[in-house]
C-alpha atoms as a PDB file:
ATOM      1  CA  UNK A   1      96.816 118.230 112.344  1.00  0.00           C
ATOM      2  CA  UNK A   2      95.312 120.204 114.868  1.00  0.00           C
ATOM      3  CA  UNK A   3      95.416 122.869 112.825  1.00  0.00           C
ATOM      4  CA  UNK A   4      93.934 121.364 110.023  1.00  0.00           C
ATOM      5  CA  UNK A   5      90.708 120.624 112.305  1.00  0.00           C
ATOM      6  CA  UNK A   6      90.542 123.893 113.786  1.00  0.00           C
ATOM      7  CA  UNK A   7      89.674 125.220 109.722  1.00  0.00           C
ATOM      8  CA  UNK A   8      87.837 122.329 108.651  1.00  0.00           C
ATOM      9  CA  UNK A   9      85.364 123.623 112.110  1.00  0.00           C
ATOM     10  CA  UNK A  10      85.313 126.602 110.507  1.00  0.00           C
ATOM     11  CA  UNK A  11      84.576 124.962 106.919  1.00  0.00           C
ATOM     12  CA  UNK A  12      81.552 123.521 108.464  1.00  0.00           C
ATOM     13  CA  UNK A  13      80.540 126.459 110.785  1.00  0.00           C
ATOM     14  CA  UNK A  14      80.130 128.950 107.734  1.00  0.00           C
ATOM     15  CA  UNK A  15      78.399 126.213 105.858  1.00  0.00           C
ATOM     16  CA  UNK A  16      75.685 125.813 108.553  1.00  0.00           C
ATOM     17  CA  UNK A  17      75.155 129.423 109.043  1.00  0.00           C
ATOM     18  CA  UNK A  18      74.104 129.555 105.397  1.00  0.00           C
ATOM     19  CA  UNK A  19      75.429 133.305 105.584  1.00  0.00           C
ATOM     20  CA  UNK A  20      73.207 135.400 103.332  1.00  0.00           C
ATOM     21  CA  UNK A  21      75.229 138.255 102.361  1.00  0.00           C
ATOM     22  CA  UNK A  22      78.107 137.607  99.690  1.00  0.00           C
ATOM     23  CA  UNK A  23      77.464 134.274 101.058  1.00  0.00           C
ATOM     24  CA  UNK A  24      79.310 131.849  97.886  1.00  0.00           C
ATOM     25  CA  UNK A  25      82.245 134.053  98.258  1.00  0.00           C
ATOM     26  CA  UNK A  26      82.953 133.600 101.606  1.00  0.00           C
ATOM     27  CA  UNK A  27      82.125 129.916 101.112  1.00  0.00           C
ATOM     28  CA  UNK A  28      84.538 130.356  98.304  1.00  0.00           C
ATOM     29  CA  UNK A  29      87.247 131.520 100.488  1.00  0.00           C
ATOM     30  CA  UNK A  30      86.691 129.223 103.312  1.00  0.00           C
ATOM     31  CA  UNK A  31      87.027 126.226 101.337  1.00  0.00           C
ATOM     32  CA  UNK A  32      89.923 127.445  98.760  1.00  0.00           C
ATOM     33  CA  UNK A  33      91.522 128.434 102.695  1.00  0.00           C
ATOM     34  CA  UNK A  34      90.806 124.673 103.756  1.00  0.00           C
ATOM     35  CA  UNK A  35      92.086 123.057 100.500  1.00  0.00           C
ATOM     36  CA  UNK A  36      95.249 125.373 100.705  1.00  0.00           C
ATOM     37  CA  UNK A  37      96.053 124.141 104.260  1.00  0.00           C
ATOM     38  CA  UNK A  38      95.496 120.519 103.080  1.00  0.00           C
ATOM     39  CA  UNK A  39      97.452 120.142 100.369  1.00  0.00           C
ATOM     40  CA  UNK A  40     100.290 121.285 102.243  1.00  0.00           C
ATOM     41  CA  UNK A  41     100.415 119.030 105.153  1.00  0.00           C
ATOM     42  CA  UNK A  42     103.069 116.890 103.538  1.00  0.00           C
ATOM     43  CA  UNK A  43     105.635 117.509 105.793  1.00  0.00           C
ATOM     44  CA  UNK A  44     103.944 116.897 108.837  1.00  0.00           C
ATOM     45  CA  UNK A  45     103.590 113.389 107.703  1.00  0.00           C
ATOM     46  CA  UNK A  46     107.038 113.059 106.259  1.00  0.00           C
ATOM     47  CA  UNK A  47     108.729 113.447 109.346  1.00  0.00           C
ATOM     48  CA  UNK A  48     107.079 111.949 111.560  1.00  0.00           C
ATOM     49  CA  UNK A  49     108.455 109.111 112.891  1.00  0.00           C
ATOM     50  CA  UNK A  50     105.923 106.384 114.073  1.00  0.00           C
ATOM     51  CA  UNK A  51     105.216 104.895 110.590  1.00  0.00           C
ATOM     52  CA  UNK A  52     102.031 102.832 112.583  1.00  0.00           C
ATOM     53  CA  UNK A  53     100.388 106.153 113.554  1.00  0.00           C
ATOM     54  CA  UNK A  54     100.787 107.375 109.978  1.00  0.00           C
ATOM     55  CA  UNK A  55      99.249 104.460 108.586  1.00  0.00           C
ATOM     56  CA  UNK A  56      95.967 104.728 110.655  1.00  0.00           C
ATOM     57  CA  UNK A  57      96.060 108.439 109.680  1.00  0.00           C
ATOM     58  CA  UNK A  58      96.547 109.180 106.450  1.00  0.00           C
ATOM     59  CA  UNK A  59      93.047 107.244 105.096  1.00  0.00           C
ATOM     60  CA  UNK A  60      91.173 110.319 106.985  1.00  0.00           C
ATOM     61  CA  UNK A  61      93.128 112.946 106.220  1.00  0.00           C
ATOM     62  CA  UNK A  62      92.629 111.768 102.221  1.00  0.00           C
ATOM     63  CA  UNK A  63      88.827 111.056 102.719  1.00  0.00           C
ATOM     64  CA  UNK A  64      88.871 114.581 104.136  1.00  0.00           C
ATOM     65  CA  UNK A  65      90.688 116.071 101.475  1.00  0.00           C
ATOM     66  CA  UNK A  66      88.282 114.366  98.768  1.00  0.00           C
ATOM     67  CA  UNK A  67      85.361 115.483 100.524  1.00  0.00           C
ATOM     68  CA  UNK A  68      86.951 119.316 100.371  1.00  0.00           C
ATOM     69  CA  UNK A  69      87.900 118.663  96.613  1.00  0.00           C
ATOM     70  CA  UNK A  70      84.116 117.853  96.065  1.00  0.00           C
ATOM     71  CA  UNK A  71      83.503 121.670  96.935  1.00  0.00           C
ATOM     72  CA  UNK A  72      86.412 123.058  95.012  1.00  0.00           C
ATOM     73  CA  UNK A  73      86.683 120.493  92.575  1.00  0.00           C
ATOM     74  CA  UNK A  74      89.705 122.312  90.253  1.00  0.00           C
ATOM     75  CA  UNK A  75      91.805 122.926  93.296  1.00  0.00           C
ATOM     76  CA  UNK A  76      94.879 121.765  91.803  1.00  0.00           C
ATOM     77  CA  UNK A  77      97.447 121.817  95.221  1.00  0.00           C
ATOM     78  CA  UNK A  78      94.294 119.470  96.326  1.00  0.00           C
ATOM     79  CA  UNK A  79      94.472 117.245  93.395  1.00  0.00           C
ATOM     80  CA  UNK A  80      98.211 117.289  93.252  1.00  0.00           C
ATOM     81  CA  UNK A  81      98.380 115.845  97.255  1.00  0.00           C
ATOM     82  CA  UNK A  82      95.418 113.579  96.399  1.00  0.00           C
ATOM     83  CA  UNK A  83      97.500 111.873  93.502  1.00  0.00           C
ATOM     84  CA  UNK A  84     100.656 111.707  95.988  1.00  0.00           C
ATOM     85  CA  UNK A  85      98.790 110.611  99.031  1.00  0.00           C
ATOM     86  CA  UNK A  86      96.783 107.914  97.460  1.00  0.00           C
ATOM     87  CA  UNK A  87      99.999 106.545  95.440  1.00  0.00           C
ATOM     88  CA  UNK A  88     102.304 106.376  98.636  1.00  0.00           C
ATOM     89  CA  UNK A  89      99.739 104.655 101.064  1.00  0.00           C
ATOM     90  CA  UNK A  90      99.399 102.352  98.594  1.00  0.00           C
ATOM     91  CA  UNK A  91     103.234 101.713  98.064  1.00  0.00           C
ATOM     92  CA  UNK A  92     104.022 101.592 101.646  1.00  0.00           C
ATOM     93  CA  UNK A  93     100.560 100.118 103.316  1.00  0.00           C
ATOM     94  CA  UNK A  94      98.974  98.005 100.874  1.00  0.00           C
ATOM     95  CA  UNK A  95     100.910  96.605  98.387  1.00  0.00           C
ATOM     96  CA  UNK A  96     103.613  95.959 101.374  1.00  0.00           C
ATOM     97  CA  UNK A  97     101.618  94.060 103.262  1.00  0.00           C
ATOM     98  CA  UNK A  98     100.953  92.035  99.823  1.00  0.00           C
ATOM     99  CA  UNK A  99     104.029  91.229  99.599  1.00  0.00           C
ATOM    100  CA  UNK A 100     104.750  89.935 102.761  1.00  0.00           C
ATOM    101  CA  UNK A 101     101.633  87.962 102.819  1.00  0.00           C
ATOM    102  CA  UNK A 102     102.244  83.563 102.485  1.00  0.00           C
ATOM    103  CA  UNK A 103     101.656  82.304  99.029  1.00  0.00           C
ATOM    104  CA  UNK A 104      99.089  80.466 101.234  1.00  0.00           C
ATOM    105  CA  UNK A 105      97.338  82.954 101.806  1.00  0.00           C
ATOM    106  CA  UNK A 106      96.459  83.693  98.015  1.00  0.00           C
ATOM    107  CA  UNK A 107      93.122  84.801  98.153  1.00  0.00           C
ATOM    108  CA  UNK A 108      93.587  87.559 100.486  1.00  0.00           C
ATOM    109  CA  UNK A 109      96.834  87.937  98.565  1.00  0.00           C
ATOM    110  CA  UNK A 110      94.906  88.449  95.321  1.00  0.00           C
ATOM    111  CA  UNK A 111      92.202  90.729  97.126  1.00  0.00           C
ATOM    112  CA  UNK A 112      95.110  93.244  98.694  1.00  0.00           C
ATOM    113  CA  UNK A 113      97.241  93.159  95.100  1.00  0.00           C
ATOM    114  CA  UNK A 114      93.152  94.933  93.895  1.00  0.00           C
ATOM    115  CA  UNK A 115      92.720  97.255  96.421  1.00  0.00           C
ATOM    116  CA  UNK A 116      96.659  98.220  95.531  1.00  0.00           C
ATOM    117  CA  UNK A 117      95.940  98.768  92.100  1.00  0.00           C
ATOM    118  CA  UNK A 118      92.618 100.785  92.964  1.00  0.00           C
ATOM    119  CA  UNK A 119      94.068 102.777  95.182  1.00  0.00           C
ATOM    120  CA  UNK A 120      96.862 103.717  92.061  1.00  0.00           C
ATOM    121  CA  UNK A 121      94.486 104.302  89.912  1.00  0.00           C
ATOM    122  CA  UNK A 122      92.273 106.598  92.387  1.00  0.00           C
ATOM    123  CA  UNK A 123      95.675 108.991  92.317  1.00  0.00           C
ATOM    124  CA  UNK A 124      96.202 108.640  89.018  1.00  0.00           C
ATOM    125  CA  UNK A 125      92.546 110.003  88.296  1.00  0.00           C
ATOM    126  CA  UNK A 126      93.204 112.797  90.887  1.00  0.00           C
ATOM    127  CA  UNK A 127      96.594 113.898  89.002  1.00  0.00           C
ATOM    128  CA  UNK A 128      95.331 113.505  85.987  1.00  0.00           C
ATOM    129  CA  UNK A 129      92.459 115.989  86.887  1.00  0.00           C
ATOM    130  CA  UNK A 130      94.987 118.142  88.283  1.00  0.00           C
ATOM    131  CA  UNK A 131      97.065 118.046  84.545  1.00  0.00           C
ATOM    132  CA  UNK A 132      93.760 118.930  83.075  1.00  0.00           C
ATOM    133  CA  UNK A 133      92.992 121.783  85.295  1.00  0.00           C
ATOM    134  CA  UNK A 134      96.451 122.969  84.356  1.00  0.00           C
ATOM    135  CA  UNK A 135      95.911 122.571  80.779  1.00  0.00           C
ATOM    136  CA  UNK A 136      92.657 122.210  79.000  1.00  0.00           C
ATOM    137  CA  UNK A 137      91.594 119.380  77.281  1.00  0.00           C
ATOM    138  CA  UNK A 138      94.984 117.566  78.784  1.00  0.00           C
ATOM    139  CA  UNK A 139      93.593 114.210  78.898  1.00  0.00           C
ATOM    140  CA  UNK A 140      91.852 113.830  75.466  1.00  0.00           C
ATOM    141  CA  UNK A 141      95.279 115.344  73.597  1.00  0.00           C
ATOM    142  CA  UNK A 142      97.034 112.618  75.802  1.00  0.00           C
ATOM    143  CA  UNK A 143      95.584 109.942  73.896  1.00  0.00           C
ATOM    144  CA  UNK A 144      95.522 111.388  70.337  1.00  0.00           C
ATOM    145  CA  UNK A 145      99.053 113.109  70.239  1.00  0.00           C
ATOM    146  CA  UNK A 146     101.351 111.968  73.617  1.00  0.00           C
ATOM    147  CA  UNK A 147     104.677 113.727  72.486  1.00  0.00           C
ATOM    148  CA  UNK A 148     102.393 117.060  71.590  1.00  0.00           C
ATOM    149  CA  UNK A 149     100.814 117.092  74.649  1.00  0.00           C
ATOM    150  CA  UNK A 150     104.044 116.484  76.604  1.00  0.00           C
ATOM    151  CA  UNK A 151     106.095 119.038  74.873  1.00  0.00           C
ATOM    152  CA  UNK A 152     103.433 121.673  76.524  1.00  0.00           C
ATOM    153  CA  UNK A 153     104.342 120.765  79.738  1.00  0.00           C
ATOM    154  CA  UNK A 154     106.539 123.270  81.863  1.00  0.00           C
ATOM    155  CA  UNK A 155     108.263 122.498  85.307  1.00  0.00           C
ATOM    156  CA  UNK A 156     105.312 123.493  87.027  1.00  0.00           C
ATOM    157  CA  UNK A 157     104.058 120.627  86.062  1.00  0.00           C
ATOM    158  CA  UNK A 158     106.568 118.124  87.077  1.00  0.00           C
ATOM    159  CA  UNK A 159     105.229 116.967  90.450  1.00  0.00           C
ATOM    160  CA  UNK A 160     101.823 116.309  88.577  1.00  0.00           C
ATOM    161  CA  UNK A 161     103.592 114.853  85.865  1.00  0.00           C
ATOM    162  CA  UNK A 162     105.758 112.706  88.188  1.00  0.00           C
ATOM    163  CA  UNK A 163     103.340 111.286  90.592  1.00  0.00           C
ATOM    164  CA  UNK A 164     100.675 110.696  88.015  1.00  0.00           C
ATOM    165  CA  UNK A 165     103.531 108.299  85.894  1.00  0.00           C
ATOM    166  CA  UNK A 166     104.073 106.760  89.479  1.00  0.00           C
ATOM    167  CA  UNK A 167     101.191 105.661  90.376  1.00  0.00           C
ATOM    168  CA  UNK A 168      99.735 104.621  86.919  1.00  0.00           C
ATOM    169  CA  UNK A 169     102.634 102.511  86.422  1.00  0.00           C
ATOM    170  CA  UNK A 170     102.347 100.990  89.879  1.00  0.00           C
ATOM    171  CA  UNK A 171      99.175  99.916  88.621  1.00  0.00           C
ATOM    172  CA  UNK A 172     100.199  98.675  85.533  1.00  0.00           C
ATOM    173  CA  UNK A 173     103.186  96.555  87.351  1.00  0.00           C
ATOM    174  CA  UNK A 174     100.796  95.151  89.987  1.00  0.00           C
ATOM    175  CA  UNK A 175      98.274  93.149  87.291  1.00  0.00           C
ATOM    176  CA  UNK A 176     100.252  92.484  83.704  1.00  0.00           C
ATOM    177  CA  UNK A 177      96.777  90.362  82.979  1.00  0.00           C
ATOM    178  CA  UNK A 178      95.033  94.003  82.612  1.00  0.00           C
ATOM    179  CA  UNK A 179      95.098  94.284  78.516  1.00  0.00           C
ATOM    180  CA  UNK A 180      93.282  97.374  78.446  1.00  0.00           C
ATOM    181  CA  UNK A 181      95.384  98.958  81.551  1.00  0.00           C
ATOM    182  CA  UNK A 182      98.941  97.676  79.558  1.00  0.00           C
ATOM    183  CA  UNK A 183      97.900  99.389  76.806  1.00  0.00           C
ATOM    184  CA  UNK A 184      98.259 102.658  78.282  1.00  0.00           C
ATOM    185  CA  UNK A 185     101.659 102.361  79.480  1.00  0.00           C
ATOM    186  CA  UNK A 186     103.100 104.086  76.807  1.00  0.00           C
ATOM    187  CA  UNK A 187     100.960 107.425  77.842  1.00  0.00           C
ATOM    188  CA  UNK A 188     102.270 106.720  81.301  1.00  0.00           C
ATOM    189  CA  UNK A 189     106.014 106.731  80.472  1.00  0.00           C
ATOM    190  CA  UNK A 190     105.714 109.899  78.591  1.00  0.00           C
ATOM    191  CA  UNK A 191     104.190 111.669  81.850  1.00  0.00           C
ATOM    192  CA  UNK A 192     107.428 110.136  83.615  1.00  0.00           C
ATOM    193  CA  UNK A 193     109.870 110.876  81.067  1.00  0.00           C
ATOM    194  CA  UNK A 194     109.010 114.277  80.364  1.00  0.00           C
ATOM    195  CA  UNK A 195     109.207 115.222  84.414  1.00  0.00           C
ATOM    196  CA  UNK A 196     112.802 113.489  84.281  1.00  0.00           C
ATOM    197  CA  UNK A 197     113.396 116.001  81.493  1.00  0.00           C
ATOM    198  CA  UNK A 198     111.942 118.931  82.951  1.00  0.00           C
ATOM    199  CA  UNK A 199     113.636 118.231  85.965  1.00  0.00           C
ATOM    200  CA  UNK A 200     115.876 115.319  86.561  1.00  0.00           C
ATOM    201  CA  UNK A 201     116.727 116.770  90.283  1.00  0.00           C
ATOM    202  CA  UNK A 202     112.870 116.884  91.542  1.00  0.00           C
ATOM    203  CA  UNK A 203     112.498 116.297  95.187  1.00  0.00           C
ATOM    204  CA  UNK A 204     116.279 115.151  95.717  1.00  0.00           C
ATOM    205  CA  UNK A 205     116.317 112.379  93.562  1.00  0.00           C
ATOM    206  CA  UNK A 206     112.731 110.880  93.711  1.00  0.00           C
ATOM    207  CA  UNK A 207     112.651 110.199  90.062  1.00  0.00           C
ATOM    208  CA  UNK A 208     116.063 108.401  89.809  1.00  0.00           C
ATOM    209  CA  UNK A 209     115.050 106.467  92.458  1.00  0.00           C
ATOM    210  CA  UNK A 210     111.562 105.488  90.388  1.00  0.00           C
ATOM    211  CA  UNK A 211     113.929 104.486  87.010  1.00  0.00           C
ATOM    212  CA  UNK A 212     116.250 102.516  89.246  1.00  0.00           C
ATOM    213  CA  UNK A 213     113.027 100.469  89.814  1.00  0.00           C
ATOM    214  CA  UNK A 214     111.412 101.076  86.312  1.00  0.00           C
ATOM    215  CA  UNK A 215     114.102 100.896  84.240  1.00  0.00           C
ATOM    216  CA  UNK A 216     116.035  98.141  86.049  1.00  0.00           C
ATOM    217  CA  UNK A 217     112.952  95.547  86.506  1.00  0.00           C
ATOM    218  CA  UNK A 218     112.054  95.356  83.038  1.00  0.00           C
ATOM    219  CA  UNK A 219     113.201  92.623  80.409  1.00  0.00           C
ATOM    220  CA  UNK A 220     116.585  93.952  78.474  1.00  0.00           C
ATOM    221  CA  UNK A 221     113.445  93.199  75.357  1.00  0.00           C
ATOM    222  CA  UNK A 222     111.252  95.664  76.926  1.00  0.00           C
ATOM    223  CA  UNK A 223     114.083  98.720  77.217  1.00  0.00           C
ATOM    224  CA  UNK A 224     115.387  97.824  80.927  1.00  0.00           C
ATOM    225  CA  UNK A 225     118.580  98.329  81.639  1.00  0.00           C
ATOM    226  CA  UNK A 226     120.449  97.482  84.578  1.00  0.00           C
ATOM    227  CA  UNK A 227     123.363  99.797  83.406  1.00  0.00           C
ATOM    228  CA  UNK A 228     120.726 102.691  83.342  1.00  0.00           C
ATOM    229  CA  UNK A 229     119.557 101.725  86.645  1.00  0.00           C
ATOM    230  CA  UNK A 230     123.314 102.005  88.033  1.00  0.00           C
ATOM    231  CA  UNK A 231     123.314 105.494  86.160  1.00  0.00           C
ATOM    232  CA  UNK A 232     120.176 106.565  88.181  1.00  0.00           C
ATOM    233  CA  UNK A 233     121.262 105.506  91.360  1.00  0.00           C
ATOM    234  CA  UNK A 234     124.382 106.874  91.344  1.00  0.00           C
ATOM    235  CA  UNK A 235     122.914 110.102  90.209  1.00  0.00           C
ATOM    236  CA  UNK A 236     119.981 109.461  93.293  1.00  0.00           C
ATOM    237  CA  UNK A 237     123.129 109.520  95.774  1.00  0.00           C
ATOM    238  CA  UNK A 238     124.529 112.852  94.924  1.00  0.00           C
ATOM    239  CA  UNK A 239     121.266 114.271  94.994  1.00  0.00           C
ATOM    240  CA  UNK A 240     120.000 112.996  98.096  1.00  0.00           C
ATOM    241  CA  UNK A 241     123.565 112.479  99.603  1.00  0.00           C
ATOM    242  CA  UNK A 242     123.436 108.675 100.769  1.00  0.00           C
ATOM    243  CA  UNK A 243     120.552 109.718 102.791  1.00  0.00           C
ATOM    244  CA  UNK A 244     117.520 108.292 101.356  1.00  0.00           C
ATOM    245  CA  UNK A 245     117.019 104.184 102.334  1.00  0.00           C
ATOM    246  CA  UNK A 246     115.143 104.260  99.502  1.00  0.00           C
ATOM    247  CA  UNK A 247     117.806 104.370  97.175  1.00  0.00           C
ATOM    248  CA  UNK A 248     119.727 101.634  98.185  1.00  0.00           C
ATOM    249  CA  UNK A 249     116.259  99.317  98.702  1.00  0.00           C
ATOM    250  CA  UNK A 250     115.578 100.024  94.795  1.00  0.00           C
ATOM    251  CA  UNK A 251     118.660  98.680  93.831  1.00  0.00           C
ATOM    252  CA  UNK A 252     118.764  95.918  95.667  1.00  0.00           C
ATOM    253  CA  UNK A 253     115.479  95.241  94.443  1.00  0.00           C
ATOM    254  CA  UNK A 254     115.571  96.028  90.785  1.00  0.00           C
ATOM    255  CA  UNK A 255     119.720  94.773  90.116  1.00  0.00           C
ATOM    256  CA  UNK A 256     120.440  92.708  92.558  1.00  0.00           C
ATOM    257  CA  UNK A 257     118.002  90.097  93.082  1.00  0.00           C
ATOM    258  CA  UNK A 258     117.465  89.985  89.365  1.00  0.00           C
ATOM    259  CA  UNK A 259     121.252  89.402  88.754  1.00  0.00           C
ATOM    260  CA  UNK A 260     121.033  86.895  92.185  1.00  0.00           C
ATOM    261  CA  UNK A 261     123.962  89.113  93.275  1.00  0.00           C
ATOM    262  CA  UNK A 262     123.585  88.124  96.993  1.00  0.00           C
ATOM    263  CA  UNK A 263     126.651  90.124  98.196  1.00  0.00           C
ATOM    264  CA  UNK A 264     125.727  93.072  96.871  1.00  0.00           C
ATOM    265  CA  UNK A 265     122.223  92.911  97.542  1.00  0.00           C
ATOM    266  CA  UNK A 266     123.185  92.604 101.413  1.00  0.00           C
ATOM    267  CA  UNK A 267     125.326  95.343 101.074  1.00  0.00           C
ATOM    268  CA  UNK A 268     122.940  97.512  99.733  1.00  0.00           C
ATOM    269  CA  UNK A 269     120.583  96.762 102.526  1.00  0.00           C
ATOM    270  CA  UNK A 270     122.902  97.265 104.944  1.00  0.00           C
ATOM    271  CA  UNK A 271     123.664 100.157 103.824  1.00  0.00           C
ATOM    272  CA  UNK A 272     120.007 101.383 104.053  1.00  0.00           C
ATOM    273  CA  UNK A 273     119.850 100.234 107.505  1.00  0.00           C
ATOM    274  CA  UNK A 274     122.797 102.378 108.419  1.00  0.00           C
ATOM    275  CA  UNK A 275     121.329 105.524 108.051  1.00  0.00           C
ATOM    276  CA  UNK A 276     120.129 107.888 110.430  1.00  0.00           C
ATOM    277  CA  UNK A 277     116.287 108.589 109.982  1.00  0.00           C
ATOM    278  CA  UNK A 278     117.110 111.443 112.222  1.00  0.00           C
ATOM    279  CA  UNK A 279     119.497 113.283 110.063  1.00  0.00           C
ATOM    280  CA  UNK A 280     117.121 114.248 107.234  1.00  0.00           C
ATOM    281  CA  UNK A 281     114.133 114.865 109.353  1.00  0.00           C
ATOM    282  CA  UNK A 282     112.131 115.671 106.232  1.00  0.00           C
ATOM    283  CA  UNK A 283     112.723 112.079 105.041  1.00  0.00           C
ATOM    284  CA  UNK A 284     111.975 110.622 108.090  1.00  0.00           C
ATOM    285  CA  UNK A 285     109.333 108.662 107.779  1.00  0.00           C
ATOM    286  CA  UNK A 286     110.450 106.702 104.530  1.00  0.00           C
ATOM    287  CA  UNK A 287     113.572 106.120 105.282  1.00  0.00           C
ATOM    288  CA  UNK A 288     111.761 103.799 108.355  1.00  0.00           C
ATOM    289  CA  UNK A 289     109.754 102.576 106.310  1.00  0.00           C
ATOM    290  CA  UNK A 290     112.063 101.210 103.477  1.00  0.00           C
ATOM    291  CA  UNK A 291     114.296 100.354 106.541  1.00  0.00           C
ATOM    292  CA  UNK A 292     111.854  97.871 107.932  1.00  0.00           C
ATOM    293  CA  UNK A 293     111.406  96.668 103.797  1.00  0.00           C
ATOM    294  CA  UNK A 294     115.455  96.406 104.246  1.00  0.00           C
ATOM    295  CA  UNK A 295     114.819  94.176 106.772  1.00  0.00           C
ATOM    296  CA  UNK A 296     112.187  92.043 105.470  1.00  0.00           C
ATOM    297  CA  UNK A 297     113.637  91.629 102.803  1.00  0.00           C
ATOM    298  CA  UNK A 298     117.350  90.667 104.780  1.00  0.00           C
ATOM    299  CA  UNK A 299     115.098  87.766 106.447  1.00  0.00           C
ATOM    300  CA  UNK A 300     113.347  86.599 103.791  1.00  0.00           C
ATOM    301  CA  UNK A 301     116.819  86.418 101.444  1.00  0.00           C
ATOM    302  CA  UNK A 302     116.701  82.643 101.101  1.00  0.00           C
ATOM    303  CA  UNK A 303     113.302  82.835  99.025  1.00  0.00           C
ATOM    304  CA  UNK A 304     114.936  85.387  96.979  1.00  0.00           C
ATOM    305  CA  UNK A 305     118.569  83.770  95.828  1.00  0.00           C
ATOM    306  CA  UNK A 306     118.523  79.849  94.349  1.00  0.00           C
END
């Protein structure tokens, strides 16, 4: 992070000077420099290992990369962390606290499950800008022709592809009374779909672990599967080696609690818990976090099972 200040200082140092002399390019090459170092401080976060200092860091460090987008407003490793950044604090901030809120409590219940959903869609916007800096005219072809415009994607474009799907969906999940938002949920599984075929294996298993969620939460009449959902996480655990909580939390999520399999749901769980968040330091920080969901979720199990 430190480092991060030192160029943004120098971001606003050249900016005040108002340098004279080839004065846009250097601007130019200050802020490309700034959004560059930005958009790759994902690791720093992911293994860190105080989830509470994360969460009263990462709103800055996304207001400060959308005020450096603003300058270089194409930058698409900027857009691409935006879309990512925005769609996990959500996940693991917001819409958690949501859920653990009292049913008494259901107008800030209501007002949390908004501010969720807004902050989906704000990364949703940001990686769809990023798809249509890629590829021009990305979002109007998405609309008119879906399986065209997918079948010009490349596996470049997978992390775009993925986190865009992620975080419109999440938004589409989080308020089924949103007509105009359902309707786009076709356009938003072709995004995920086509990443999954582009590259099934992306980031260890990340998009298994989404269809374990996707695919196993949704009504048999609506194409879920919990046979699918078994498929994915069994392919999640060879690719992420029974390291990733997350895996395990998905399924007992999505499967389990559907099928009110208590036993296995507690041994999923458990099974989360017993991991090491000090093994895969890159995955630190979410395997806490769904670790402390694992939890919840262990304490709250009478709500959960008739």
């Amino acid at each position: 992070m430190n480092s991060i200040i030192r160029r943004v200082l120098l971001l606003a140092l050249i900016l005040g000077l108002g340098l004279s002399l080839h004065g846009c390019f250097l601007k130019s090459m200050a802020v490309d420099s700034i959004a560059d170092s930005l958009a790759g401080t994902g690791d720093t976060f992911s293994s860190d290992n105080d989830p509470q200092l994360i969460r009263e860091s990462v709103p800055f460090s996304l207001k400060l990369m959308e005020s450096v987008l603003s300058a270089t407003p194409h930058h698409v490793g900027l857009l691409t962390a935006l879309a990512k950044g925005f769609t996990e604090y959500s996940f693991a901030f917001v819409q958690s606290d949501e859920e653990r809120m009292e049913d008494a409590q259901y107008e800030k219940k209501k007002a949390w499950t908004r501010r969720a959903k807004n902050l989906y869609l704000r990364a949703q916007g940001y990686g769809l800008r990023g798809l249509e800096a890629r590829h021009d005219k990305f979002i109007e072809m998405l609309k008119l022709d879906p399986k065209g415009t997918m079948a010009k994607a490349d596996k470049d474009d997978v992390e775009l592809l993925y986190w865009t799907a992620a975080s419109w969906l999440g938004a589409i999940v989080l308020d089924k009374g949103d007509n105009e938002l359902m309707a786009d949920e076709p356009e938003a599984e072709a995004l995920l779909y086509r990443a999954y075929e582009l590259n099934p294996d992306y980031d260890k298993g990340a998009i298994e672990d989404f269809l374990i969620t996707y695919e196993g939460g949704k009504p048999a009449m609506m194409g879920g599967s919990a046979k699918n959902a078994r498929k994915h996480f069994d392919r999640a655990l060879v690719l992420n080696k029974g390291l990733d909580a997350t895996t395990y939390v998905n399924y007992a999520e999505a499967v389990d609690e559907k099928q009110q399999n208590k036993e296995e749901f507690e041994e999923m769980l458990n099974k989360a818990l017993a991991i090491d968040p000090n093994k895969e330091l890159a995955n630190r920080l979410v395997n806490l976090l769904m670790q402390d969901r694992a939890r919840w979720l262990l304490a709250n199990e009478d709500k959960l099972f008739l």
